[in-house]
N, C-alpha and C. Protein backbone atom coordinates (compact mmCIF):
# COMPACT_ATOMS: atom_id res chain seq x y z
N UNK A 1 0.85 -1.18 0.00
CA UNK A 1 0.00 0.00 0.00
C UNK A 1 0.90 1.24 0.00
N UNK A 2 0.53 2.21 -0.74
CA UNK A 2 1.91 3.26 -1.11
C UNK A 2 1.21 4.24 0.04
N UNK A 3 2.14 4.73 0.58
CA UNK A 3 2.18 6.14 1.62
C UNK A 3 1.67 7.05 1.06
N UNK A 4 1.52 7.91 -0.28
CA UNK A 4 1.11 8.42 -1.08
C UNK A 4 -0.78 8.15 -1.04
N UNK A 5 -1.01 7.42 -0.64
CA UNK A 5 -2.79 7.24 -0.74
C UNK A 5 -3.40 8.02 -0.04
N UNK A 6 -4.70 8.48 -0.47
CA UNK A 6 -5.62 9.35 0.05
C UNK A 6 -6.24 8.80 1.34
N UNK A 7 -6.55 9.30 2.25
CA UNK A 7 -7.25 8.29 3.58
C UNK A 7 -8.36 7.83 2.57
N UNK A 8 -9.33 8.68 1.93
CA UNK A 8 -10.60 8.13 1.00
C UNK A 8 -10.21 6.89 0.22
N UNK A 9 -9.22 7.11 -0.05
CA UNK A 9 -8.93 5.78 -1.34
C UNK A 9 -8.39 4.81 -0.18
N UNK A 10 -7.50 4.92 0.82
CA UNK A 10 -7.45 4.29 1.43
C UNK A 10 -8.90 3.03 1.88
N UNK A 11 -9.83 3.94 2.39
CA UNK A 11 -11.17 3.45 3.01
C UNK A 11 -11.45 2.79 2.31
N UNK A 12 -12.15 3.51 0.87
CA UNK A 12 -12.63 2.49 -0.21
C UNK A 12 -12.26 1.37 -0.69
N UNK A 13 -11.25 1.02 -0.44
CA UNK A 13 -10.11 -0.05 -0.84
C UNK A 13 -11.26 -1.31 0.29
N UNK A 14 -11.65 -0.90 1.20
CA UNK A 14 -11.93 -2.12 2.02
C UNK A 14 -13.51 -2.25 2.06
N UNK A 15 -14.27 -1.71 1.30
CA UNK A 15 -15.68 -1.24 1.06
C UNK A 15 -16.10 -2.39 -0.40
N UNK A 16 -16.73 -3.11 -0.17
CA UNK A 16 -17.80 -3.99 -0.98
C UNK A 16 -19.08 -3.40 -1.42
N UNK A 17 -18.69 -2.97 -2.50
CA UNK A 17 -20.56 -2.37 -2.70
C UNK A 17 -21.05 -3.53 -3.44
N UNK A 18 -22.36 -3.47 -2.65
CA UNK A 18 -23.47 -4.58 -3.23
C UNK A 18 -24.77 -3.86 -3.72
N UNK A 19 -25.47 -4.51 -4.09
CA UNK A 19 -27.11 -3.34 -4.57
C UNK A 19 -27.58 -3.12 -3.65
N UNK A 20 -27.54 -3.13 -2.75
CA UNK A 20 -27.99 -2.43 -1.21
C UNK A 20 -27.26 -1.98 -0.31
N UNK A 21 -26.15 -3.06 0.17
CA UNK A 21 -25.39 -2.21 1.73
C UNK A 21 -24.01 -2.40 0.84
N UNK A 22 -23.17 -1.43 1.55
CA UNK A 22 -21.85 -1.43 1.20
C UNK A 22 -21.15 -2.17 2.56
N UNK A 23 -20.40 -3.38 2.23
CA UNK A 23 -19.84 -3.94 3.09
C UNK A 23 -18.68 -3.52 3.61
N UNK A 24 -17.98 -3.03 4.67
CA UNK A 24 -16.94 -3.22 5.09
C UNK A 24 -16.28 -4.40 5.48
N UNK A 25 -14.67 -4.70 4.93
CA UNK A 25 -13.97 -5.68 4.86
C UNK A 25 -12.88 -5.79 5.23
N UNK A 26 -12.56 -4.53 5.78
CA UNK A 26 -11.72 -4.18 6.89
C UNK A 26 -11.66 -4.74 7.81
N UNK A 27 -11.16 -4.18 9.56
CA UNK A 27 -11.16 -4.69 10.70
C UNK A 27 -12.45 -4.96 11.48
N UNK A 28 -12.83 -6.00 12.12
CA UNK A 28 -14.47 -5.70 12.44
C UNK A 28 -13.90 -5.62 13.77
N UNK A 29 -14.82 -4.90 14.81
CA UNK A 29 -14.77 -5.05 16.19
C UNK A 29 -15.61 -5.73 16.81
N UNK A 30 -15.70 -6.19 17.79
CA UNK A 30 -16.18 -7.62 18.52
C UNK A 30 -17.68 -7.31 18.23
N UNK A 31 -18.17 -6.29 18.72
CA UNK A 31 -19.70 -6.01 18.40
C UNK A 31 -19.98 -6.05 16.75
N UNK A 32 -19.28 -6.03 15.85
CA UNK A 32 -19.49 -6.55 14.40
C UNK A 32 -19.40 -5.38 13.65
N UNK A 33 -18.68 -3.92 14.29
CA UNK A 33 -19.12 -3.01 13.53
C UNK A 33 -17.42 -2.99 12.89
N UNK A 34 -17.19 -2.35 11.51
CA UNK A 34 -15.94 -2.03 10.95
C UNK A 34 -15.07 -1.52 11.78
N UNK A 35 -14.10 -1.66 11.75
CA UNK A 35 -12.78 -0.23 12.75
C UNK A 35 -12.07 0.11 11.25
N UNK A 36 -11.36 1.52 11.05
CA UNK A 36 -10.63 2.21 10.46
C UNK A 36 -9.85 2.79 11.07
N UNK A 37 -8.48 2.98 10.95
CA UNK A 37 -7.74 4.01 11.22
C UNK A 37 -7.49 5.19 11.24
N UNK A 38 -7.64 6.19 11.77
CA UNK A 38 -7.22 7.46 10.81
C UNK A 38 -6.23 8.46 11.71
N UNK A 39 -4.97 8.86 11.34
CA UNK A 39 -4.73 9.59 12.33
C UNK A 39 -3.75 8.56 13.36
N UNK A 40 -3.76 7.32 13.27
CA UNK A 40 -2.93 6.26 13.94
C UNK A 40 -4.18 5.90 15.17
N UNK A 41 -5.85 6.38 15.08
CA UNK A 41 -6.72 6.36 15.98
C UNK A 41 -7.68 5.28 15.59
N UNK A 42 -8.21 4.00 16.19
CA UNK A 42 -9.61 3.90 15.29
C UNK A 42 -10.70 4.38 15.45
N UNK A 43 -11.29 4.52 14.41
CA UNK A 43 -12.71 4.91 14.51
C UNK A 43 -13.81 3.89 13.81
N UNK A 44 -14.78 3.96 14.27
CA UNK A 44 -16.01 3.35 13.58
C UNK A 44 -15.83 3.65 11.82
N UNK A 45 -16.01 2.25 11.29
CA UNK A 45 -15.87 2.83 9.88
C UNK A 45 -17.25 3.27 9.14
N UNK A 46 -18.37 3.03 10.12
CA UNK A 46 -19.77 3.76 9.22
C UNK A 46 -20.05 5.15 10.17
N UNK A 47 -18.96 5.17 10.94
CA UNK A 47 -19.09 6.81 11.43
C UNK A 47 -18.47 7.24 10.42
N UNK A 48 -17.03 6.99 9.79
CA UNK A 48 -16.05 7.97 8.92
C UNK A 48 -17.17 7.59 7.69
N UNK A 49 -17.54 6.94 7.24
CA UNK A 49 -18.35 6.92 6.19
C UNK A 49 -19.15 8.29 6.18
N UNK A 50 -20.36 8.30 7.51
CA UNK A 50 -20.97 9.47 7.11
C UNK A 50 -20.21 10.61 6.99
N UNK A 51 -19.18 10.76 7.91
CA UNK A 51 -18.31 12.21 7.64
C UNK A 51 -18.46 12.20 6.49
N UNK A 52 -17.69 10.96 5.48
CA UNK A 52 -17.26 11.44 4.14
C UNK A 52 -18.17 12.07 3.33
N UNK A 53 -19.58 11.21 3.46
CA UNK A 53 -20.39 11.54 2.30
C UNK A 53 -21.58 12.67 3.38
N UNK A 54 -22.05 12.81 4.18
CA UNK A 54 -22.50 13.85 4.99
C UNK A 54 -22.50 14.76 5.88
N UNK A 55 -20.78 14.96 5.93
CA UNK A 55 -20.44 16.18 6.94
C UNK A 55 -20.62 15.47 8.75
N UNK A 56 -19.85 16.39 9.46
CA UNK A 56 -19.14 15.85 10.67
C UNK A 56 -20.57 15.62 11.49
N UNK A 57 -20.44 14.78 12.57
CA UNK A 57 -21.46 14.20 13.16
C UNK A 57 -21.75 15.31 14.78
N UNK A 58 -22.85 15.43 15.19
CA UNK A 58 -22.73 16.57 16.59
C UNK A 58 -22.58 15.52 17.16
N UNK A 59 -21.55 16.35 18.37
CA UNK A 59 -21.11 15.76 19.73
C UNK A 59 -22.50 14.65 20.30
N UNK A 60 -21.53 13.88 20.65
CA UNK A 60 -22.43 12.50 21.14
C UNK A 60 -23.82 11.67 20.68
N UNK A 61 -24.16 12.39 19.00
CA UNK A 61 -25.04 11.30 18.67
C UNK A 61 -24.55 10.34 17.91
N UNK A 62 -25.26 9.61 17.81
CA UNK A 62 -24.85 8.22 17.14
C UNK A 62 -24.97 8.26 15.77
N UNK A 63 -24.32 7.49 14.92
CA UNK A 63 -24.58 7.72 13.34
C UNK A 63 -25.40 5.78 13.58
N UNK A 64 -26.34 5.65 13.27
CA UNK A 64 -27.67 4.68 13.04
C UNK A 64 -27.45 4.08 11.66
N UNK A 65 -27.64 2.40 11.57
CA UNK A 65 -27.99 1.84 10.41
C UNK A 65 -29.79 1.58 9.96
N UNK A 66 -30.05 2.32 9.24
CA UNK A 66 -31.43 1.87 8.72
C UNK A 66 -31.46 0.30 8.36
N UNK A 67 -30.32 -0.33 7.73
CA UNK A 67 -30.56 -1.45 7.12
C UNK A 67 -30.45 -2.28 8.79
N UNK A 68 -29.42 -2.01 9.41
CA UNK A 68 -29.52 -2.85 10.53
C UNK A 68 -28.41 -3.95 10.51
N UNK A 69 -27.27 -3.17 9.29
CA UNK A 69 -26.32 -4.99 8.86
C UNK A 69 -24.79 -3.88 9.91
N UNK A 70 -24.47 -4.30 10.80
CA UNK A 70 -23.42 -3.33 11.37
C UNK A 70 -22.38 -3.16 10.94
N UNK A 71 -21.51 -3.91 9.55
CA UNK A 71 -20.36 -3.93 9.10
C UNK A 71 -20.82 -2.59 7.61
N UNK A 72 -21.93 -2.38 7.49
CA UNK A 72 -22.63 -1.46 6.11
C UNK A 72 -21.61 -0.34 6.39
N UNK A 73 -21.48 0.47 5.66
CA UNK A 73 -20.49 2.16 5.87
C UNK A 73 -21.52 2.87 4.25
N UNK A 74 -22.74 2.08 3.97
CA UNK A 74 -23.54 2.52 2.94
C UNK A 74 -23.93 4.00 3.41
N UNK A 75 -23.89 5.16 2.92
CA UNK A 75 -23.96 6.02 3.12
C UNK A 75 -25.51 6.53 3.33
N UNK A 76 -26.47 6.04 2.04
CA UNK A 76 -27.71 6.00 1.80
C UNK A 76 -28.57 5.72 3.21
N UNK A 77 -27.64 4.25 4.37
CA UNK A 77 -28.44 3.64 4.83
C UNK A 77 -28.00 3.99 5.95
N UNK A 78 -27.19 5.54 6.59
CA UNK A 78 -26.59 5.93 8.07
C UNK A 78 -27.60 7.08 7.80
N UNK A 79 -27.80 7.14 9.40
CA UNK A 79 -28.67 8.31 10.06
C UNK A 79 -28.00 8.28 11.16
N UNK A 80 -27.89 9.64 11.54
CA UNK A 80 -27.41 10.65 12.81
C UNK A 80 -28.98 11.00 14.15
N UNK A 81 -28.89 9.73 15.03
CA UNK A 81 -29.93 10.04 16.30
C UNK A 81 -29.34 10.07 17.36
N UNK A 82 -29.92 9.65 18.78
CA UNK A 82 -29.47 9.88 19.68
C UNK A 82 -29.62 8.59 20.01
N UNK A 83 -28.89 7.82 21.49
CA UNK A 83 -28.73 6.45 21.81
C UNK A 83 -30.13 6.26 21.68
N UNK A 84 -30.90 7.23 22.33
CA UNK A 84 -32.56 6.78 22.51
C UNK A 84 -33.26 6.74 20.85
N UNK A 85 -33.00 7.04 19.94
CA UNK A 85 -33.91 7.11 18.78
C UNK A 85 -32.98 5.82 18.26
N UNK A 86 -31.72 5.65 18.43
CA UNK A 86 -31.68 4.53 18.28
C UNK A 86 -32.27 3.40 18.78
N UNK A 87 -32.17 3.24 20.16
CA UNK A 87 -32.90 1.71 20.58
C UNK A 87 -34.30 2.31 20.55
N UNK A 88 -35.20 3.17 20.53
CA UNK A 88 -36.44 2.88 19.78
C UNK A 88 -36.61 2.36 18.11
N UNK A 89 -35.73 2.56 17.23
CA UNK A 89 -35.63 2.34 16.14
C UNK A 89 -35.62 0.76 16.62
N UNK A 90 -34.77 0.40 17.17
CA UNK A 90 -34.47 -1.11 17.19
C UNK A 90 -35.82 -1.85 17.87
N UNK A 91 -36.52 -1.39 18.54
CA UNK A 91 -37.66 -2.12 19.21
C UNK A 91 -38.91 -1.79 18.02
N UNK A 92 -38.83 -0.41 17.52
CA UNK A 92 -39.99 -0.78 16.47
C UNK A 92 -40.00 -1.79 15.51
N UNK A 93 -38.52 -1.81 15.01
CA UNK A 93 -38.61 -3.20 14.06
C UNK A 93 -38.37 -4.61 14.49
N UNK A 94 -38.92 -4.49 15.75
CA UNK A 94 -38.95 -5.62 16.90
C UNK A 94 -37.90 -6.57 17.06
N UNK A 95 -36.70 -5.72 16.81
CA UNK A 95 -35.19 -6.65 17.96
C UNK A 95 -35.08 -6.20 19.06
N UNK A 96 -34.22 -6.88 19.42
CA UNK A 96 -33.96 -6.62 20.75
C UNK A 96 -32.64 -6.97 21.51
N UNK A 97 -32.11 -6.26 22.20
CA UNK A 97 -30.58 -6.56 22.20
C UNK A 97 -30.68 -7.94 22.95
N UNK A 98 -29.12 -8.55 23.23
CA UNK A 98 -29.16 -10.06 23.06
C UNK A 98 -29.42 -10.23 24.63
N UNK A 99 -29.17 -9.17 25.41
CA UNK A 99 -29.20 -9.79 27.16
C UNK A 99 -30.40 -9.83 27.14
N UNK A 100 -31.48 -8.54 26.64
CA UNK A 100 -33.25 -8.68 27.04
C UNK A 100 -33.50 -10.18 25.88
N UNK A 101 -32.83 -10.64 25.07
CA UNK A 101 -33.69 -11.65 24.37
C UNK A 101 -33.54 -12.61 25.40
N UNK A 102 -32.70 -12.90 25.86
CA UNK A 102 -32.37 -14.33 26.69
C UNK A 102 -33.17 -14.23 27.94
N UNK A 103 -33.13 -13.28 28.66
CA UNK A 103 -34.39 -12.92 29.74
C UNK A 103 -35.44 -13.11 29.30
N UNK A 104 -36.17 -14.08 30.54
CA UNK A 104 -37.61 -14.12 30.07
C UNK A 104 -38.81 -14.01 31.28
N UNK A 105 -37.50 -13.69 32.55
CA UNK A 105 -38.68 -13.72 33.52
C UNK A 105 -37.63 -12.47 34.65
N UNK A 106 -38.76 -11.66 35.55
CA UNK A 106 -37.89 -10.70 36.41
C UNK A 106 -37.42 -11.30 37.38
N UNK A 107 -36.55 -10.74 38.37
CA UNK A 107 -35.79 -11.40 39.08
C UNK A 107 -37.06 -11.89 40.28
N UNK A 108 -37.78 -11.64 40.42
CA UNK A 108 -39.02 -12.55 41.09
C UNK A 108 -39.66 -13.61 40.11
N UNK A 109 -39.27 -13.56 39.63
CA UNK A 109 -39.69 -15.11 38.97
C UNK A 109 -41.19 -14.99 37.80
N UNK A 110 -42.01 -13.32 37.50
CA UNK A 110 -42.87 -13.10 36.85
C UNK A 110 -42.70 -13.09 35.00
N UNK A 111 -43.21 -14.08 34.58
CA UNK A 111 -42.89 -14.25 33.50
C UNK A 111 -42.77 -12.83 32.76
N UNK A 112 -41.60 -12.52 31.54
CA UNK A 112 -41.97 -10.91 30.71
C UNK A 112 -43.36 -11.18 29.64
N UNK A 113 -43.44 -12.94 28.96
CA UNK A 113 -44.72 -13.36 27.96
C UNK A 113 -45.64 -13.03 28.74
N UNK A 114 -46.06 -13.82 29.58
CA UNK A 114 -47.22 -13.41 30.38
C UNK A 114 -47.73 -12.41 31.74
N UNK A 115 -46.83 -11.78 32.42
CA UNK A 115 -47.50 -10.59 33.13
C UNK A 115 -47.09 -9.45 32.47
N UNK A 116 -46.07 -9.70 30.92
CA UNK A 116 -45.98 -8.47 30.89
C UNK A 116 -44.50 -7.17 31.11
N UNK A 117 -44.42 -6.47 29.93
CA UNK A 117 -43.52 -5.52 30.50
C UNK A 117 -43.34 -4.30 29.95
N UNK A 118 -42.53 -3.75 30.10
CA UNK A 118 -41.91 -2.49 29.69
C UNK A 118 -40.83 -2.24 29.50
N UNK A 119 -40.23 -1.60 28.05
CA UNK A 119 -38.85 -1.43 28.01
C UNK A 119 -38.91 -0.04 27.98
N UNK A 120 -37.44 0.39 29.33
CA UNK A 120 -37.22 1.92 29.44
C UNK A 120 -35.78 1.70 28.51
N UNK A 121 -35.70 3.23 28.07
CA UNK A 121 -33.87 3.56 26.99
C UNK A 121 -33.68 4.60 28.22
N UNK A 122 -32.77 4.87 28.92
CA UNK A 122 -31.83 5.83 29.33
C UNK A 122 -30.28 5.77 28.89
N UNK A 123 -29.64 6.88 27.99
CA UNK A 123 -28.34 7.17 27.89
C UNK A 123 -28.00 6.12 27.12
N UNK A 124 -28.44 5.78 25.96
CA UNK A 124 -28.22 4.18 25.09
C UNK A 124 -28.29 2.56 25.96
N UNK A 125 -28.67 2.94 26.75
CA UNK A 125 -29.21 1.40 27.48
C UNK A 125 -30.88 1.10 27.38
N UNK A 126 -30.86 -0.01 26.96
CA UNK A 126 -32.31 -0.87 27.36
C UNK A 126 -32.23 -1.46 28.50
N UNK A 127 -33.79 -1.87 28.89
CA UNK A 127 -33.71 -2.50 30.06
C UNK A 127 -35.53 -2.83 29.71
N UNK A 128 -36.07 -4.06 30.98
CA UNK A 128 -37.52 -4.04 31.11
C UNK A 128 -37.70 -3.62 32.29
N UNK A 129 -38.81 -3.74 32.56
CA UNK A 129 -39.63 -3.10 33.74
C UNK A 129 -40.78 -4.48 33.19
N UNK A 130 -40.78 -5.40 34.61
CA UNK A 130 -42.01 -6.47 34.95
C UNK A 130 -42.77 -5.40 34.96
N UNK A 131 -43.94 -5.46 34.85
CA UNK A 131 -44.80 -4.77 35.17
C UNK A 131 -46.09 -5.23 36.35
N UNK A 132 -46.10 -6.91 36.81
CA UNK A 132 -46.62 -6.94 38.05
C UNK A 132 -45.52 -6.56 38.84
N UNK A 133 -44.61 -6.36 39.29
CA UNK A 133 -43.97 -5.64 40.14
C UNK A 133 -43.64 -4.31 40.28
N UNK A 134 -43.88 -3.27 39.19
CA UNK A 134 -44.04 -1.96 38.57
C UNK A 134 -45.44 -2.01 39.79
N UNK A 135 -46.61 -2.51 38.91
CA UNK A 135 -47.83 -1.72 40.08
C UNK A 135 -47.67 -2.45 41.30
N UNK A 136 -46.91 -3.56 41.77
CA UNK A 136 -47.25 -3.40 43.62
C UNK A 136 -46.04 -2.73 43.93
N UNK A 137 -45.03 -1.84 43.13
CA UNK A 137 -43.87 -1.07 43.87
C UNK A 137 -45.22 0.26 43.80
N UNK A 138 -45.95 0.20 42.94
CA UNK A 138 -46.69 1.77 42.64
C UNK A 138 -48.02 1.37 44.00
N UNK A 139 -48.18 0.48 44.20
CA UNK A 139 -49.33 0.38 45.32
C UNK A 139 -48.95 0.45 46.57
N UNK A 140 -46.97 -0.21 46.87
CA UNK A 140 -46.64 0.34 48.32
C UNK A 140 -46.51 1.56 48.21
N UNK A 141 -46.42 2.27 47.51
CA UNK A 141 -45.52 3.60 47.23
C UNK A 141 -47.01 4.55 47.77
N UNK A 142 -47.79 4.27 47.45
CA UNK A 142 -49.24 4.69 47.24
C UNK A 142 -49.13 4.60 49.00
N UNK A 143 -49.53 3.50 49.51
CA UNK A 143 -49.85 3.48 50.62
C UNK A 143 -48.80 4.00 51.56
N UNK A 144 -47.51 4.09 51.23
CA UNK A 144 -46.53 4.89 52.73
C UNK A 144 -47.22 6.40 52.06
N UNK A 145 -47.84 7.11 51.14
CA UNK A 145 -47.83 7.98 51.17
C UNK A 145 -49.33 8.53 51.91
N UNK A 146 -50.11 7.35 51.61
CA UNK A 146 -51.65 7.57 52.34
C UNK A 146 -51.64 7.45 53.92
N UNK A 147 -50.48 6.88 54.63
CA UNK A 147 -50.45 6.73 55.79
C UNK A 147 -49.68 7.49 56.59
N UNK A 148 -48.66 8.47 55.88
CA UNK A 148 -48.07 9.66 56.18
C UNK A 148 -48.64 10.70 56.77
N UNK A 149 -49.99 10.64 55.72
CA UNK A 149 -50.75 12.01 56.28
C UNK A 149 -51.38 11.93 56.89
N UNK A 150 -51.41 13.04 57.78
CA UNK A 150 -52.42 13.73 59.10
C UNK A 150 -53.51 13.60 59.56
C-alpha cells in the first residue's frame, strides 16, 4: 500500500458495494461493527463513512444503520440520532438486544410473555420493567404515602 494514498482511497479499498449495503472488509470489532484508522486512531468505519459523504457528526449522537447490517459504511443507509432514537428504532422493528432476548422472567420469577412488560432507553441502554412488580412497587408507594398524612 503506497504512503502516497488518500485516507478516501485508502477506506474504499476495504468497502464492498453490493445493490444495497456497502460492506466493510476491513477490521471488524467484537460487536461486528468495521474499525478504520485514521490519524494512527480507530474509529467506527460507518461513522467515517458518514463524515465522508454527509459532513461531521454533533457531539455525542450516534450515526444509526437503517438497514440494521453493522459492518454497512452505505452512506444511503446511516442516520445521525441519539442512543434513545436509536434503541427505539431497534424495538420498532422488533429486535432486541441479546441480554433482554435471553431474559424471560424478572428477578421474582414473573414471566416478561405473560405478566408483561416495559422497556425503558436511558443514555443508550435498554432494560424491562415487569410490570406486576411496577404496580405493587406503585401500590406500596401509594400506601406509605396515604399513611403519612395527618
Amino acid at each position: 500500500m503506497s504512503k502516497h494514498m488518500s485516507l478516501e482511497d485508502r477506506f474504499f479499498q476495504k468497502v464492498l458495494k453490493t445493490d444495497s449495503c456497502w460492506l466493510w472488509t476491513g477490521g471488524i470489532a467484537t460487536q461486528g461493527y468495521g474499525v478504520f484508522r485514521v490519524d494512527g486512531k480507530s474509529v467506527s468505519a460507518h461513522r467515517h463513512s458518514y463524515k465522508i459523504h454527509k459532513g461531521e457528526i454533533p457531539d455525542g449522537m450516534h450515526v444509526c444503520h437503517s438497514c440494521d447490517v453493522r459492518n454497512c459504511v452505505n452512506p444511503d443507509h446511516l442516520w445521525v440520532g441519539t442512543a434513545t432514537d436509536n434503541m427505539q428504532d431497534m424495538i420498532k422493528k422488533g429486535r432486541q438486544c441479546a441480554a433482554n432476548k435471553k431474559q424471560e422472567r424478572c428477578k421474582h420469577g414473573h414471566s416478561f410473555e405473560i405478566d408483561g412488560h416495559r422497556v425503558y432507553v436511558y443514555k443508550g441502554r435498554s432494560w424491562r420493567i415487569c410490570l406486576t412488580c411496577k404496580k405493587a412497587a406503585n401500590r406500596s408507594a401509594s400506601l406509605a404515602c396515604s399513611s403519612s398524612r395527618p
